[in-house]
C-alpha atoms as a PDB file:
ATOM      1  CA  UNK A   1     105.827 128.960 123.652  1.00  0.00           C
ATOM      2  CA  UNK A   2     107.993 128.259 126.398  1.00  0.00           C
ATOM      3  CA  UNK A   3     108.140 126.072 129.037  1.00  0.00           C
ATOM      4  CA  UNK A   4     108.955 126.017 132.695  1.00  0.00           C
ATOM      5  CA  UNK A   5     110.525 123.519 135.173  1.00  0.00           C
ATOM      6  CA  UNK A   6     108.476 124.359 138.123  1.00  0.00           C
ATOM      7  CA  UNK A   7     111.296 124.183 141.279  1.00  0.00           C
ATOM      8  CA  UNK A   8     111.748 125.671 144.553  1.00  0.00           C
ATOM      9  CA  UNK A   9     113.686 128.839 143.848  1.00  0.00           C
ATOM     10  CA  UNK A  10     113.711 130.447 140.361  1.00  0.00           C
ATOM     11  CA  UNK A  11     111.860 128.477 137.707  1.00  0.00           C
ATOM     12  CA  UNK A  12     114.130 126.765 135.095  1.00  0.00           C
ATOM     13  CA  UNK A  13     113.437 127.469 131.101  1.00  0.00           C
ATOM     14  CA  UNK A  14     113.489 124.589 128.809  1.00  0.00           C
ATOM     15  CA  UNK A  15     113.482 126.769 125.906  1.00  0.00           C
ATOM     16  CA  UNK A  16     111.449 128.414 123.628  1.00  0.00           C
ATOM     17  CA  UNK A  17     109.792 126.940 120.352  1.00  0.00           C
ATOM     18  CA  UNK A  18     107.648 128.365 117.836  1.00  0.00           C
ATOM     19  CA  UNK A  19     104.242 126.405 117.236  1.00  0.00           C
ATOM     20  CA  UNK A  20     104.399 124.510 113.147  1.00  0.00           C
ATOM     21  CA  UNK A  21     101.635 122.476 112.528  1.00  0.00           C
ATOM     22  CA  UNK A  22     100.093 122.537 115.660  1.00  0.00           C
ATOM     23  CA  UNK A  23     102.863 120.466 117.047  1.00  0.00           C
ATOM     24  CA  UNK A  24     105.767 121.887 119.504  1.00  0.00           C
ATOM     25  CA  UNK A  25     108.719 119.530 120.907  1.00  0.00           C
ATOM     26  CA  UNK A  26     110.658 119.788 123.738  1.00  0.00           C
ATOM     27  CA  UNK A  27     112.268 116.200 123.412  1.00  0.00           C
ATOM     28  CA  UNK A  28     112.458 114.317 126.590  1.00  0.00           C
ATOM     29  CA  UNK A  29     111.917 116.208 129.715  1.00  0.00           C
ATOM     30  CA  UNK A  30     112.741 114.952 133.182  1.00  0.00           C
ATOM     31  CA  UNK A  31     110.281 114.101 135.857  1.00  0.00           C
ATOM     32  CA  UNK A  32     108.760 116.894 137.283  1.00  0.00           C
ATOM     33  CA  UNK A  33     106.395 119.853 137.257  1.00  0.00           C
ATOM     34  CA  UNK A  34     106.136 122.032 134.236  1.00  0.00           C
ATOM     35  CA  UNK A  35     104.002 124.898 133.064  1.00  0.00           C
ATOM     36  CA  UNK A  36     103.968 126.649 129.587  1.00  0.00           C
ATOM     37  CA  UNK A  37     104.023 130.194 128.983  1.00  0.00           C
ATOM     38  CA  UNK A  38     102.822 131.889 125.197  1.00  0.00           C
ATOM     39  CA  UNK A  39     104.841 134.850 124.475  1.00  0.00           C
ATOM     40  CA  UNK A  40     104.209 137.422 122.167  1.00  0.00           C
ATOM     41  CA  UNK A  41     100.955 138.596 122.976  1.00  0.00           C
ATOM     42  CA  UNK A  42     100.025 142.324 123.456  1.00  0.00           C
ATOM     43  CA  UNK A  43      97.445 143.600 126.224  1.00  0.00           C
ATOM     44  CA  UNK A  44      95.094 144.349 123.592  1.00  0.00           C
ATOM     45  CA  UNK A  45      94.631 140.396 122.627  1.00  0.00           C
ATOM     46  CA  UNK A  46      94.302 136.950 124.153  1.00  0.00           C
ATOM     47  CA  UNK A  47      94.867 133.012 123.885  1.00  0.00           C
ATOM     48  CA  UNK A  48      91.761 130.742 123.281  1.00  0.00           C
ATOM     49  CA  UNK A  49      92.785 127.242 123.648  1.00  0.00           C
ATOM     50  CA  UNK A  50      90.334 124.189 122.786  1.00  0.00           C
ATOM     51  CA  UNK A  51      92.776 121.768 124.039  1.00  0.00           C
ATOM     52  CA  UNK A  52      96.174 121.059 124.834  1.00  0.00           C
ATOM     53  CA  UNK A  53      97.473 117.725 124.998  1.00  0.00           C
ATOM     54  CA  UNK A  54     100.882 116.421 126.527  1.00  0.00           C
ATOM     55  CA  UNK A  55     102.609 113.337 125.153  1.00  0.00           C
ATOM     56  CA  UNK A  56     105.392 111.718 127.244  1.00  0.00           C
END
């Protein structure tokens, strides 16, 4: 997964982290907008997601 700093211009990576244990850490983020992005998919396949939760 990575995640994205939504900002006027070109959207800022905070990294990427691969997903252990159902739990994925970016430490502490600043205020703001942020969006996350799963990489490693092909077209052939897709992403179900029950839920997602955000901790602050």
């Amino acid at each position: 997964m990575i995640v994205w700093k939504d900002v006027f211009g070109p959207d800022k990576s905070k990294g990427t982290r691969t997903n252990y244990c159902n739990t994925t850490s970016w430490g502490d983020l600043a205020a703001g907008n942020y969006y996350f992005e799963v990489d490693g998919f092909t077209d052939c396949c897709y992403l179900k997601v029950n839920t997602l939760t955000t901790r602050y």
